[in-house]
C-alpha atoms as a PDB file:
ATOM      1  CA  UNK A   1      58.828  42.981 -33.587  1.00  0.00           C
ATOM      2  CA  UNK A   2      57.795  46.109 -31.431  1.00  0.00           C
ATOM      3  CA  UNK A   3      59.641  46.675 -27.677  1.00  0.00           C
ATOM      4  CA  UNK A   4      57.375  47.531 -25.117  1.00  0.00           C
ATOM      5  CA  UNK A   5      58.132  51.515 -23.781  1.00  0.00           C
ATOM      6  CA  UNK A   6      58.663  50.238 -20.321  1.00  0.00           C
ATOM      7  CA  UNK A   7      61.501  48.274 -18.061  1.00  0.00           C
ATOM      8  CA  UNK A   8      60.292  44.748 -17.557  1.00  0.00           C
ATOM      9  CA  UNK A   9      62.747  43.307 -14.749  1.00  0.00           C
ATOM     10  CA  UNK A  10      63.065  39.801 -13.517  1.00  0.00           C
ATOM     11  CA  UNK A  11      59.281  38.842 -15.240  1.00  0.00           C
ATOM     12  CA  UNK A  12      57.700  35.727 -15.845  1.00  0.00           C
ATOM     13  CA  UNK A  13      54.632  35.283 -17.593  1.00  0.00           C
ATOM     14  CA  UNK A  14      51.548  33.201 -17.292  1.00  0.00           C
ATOM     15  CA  UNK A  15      48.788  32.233 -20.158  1.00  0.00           C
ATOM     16  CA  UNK A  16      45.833  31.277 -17.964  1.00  0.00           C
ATOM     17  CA  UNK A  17      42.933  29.206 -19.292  1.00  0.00           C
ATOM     18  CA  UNK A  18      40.740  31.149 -20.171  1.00  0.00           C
ATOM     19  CA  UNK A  19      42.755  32.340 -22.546  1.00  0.00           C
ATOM     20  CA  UNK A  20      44.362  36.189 -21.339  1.00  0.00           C
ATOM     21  CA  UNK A  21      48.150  36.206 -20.508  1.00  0.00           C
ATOM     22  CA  UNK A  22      49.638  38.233 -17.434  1.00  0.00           C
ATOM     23  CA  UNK A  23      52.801  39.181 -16.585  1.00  0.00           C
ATOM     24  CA  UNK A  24      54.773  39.876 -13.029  1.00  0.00           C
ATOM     25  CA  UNK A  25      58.013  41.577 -12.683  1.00  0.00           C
ATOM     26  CA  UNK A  26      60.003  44.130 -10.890  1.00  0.00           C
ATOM     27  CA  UNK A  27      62.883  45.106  -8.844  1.00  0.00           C
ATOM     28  CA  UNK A  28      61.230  46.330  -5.064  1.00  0.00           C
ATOM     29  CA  UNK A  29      58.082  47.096  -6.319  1.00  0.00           C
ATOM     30  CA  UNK A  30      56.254  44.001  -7.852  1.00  0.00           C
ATOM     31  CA  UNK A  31      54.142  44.536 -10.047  1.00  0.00           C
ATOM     32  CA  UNK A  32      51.222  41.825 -11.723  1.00  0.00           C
ATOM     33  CA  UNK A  33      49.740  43.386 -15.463  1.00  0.00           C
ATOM     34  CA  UNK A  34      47.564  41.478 -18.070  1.00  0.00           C
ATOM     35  CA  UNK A  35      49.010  41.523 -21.539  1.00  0.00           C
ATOM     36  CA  UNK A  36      47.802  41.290 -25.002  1.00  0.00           C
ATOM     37  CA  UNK A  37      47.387  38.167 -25.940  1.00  0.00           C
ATOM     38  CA  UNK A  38      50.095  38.353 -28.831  1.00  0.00           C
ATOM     39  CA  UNK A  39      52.307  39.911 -26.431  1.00  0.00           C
ATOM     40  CA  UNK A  40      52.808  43.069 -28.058  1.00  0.00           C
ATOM     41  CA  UNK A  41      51.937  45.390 -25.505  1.00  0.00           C
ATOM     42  CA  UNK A  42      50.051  45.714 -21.813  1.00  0.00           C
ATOM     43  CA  UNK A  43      46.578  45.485 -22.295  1.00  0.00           C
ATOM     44  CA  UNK A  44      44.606  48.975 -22.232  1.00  0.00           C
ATOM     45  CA  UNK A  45      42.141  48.670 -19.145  1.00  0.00           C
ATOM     46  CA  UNK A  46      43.577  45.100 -17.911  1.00  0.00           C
ATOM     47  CA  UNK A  47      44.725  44.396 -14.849  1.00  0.00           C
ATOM     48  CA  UNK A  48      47.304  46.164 -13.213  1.00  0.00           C
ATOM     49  CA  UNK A  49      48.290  45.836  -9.634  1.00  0.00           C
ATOM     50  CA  UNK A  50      51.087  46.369  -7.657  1.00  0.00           C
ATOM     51  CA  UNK A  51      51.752  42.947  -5.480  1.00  0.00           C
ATOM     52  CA  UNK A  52      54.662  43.754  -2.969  1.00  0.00           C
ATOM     53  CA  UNK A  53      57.017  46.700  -2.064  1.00  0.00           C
ATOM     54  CA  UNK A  54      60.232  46.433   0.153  1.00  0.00           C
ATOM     55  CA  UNK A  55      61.103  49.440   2.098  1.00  0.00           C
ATOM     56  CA  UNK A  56      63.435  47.824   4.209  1.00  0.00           C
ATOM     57  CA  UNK A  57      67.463  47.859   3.874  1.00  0.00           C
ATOM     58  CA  UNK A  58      68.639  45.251   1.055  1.00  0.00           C
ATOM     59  CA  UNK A  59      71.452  43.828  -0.721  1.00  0.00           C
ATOM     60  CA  UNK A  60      68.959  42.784  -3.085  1.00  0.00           C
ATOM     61  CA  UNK A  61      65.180  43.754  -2.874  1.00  0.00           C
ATOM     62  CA  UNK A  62      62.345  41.373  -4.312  1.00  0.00           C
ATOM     63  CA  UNK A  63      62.990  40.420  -7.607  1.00  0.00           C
ATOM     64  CA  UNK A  64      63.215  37.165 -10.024  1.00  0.00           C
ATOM     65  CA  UNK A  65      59.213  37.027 -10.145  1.00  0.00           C
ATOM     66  CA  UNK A  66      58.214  33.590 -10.758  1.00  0.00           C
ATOM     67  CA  UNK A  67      53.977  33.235 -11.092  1.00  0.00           C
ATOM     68  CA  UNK A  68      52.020  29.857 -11.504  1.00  0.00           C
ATOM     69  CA  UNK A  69      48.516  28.541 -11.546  1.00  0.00           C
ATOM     70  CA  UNK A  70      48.503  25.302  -9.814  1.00  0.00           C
ATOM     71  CA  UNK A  71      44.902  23.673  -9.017  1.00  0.00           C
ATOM     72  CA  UNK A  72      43.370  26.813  -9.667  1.00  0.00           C
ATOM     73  CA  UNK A  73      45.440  28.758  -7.134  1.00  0.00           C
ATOM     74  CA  UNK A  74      47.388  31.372  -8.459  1.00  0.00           C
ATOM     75  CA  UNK A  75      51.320  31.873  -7.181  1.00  0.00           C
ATOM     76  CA  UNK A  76      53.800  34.449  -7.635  1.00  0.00           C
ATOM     77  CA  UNK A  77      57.233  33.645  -5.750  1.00  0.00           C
ATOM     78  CA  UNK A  78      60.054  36.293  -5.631  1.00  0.00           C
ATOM     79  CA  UNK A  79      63.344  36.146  -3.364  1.00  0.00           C
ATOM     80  CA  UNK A  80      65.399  38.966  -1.527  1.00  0.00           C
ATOM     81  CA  UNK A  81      68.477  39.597   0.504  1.00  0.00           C
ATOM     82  CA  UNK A  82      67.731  41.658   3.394  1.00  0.00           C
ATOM     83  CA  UNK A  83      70.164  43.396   5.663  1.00  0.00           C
ATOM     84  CA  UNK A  84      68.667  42.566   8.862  1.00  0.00           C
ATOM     85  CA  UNK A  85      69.451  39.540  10.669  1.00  0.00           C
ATOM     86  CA  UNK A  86      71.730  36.915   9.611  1.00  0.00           C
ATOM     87  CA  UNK A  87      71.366  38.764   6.195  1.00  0.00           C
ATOM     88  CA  UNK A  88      70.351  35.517   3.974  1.00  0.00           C
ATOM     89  CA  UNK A  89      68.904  35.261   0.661  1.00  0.00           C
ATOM     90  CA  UNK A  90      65.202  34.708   1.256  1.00  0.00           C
ATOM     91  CA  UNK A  91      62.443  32.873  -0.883  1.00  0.00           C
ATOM     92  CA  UNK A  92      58.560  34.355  -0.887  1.00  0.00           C
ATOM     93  CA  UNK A  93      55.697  32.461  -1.990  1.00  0.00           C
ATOM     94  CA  UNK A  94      52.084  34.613  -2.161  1.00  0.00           C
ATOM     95  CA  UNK A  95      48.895  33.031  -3.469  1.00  0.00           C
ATOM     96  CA  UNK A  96      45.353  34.094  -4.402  1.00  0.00           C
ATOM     97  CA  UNK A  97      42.469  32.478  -5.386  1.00  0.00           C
ATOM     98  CA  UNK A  98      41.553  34.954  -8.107  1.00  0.00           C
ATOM     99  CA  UNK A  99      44.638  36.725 -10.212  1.00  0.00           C
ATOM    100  CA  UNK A 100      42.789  39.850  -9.603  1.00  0.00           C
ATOM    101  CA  UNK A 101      42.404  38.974  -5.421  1.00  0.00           C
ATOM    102  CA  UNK A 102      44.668  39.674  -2.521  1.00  0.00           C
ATOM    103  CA  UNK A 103      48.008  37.636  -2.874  1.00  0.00           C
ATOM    104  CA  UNK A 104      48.676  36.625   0.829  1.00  0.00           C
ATOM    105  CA  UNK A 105      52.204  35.036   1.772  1.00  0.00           C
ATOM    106  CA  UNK A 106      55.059  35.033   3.061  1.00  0.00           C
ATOM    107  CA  UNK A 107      58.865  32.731   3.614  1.00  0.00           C
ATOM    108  CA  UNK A 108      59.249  30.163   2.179  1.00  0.00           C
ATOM    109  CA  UNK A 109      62.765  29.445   2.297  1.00  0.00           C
ATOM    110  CA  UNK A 110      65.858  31.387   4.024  1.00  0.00           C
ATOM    111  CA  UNK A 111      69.103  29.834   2.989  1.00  0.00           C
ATOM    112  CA  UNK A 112      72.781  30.713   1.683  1.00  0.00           C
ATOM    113  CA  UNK A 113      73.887  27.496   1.320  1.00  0.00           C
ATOM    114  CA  UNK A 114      70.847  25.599  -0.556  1.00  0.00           C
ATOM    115  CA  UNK A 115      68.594  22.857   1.072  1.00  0.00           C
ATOM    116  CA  UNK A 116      68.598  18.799   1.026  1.00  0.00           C
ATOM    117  CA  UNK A 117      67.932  17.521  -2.369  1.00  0.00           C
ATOM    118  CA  UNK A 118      65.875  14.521  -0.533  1.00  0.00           C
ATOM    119  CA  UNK A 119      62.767  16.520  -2.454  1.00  0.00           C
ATOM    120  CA  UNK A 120      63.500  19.377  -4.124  1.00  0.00           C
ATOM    121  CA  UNK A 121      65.751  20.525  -6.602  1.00  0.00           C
ATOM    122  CA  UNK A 122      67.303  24.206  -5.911  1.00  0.00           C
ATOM    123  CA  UNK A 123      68.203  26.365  -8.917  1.00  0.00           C
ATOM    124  CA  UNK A 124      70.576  29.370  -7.921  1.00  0.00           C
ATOM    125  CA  UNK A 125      70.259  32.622  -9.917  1.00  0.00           C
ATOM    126  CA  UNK A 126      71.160  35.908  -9.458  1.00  0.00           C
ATOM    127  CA  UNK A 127      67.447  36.624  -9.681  1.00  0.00           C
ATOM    128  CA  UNK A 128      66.299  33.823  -6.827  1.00  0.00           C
ATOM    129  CA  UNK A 129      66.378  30.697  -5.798  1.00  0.00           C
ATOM    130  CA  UNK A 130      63.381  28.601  -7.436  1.00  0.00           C
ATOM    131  CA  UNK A 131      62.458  25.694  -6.295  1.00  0.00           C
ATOM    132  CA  UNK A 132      60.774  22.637  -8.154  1.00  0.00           C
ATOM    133  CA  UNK A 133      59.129  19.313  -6.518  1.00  0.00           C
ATOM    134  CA  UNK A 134      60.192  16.259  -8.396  1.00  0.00           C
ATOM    135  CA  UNK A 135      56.528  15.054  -8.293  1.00  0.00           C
ATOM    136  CA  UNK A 136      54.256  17.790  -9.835  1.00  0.00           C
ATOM    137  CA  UNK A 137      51.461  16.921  -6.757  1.00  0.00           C
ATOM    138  CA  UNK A 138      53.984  18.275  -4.204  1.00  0.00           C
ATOM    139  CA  UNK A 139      54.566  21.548  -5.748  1.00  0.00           C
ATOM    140  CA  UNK A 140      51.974  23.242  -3.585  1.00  0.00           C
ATOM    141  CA  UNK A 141      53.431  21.624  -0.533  1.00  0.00           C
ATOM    142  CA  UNK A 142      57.123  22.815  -1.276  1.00  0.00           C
ATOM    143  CA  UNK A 143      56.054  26.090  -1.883  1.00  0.00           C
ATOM    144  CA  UNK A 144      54.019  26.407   1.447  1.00  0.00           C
ATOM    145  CA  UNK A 145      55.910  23.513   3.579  1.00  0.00           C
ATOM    146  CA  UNK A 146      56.620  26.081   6.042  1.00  0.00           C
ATOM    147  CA  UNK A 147      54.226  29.188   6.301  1.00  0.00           C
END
């Protein structure tokens, strides 16, 4: 086993069909980087881009990456906790048709107390609030239901 020289917070990773694996973590700054495909290391010359930044006051700034590829869409959804406004944990969706595009976006979900579970299903975690659709054709809906 070899450890990576770097911090890796709040990642998840993604093996993508054609075969190359990426990764997206952080804690303010979120970062998406392709991997090795044995997982070993960052891949020399892959892709490496930095996806969001928070400069504004938090509790708790983006972080608990989640990333997806859903009918050829690619996802990443992080949550926050700003300190403006009624100061409640927040839930981010940003998508891209290409990994290696622009990830547009924005909130999902703004709750502290959780949502019906008519639907969805709401995981709490001190690195976000995840959401998963109890039919898999929905997903894309319950991530976007209200940008």
């Amino acid at each position: 086993m070899r450890r990576i020289n770097q911090e890796i917070y709040g990642c998840s990773i993604l093996f993508d069909d054609d075969g190359r694996v990426y990764i997206v973590y952080g804690y303010k700054n979120i970062y998406l980087q392709e991997m090795k495909p044995d997982l070993s290391d960052f891949l020399e010359g892959g892709l490496f881009k930095k996806i969001l930044t928070s400069d504004e006051p938090a509790y708790v700034y983006y972080n608990g990456s989640h990333i997806h590829k859903i009918n050829g869409r690619y996802y990443i959804s992080v949550m926050n906790w700003p300190k403006k406004g009624n100061a409640l944990r927040t839930q981010y969706c940003f998508w891209s048709d290409t990994i290696d595009g622009e990830f547009t976006g924005g909130v999902v979900m703004c709750t502290d107390k959780g949502l019906p579970a008519e639907a969805l299903s709401i995981h709490r975690r001190e690195t976000g609030i995840q959401c998963f659709s109890r039919i898999a054709e929905l997903w894309e809906e319950c991530l976007c239901w209200c940008l």
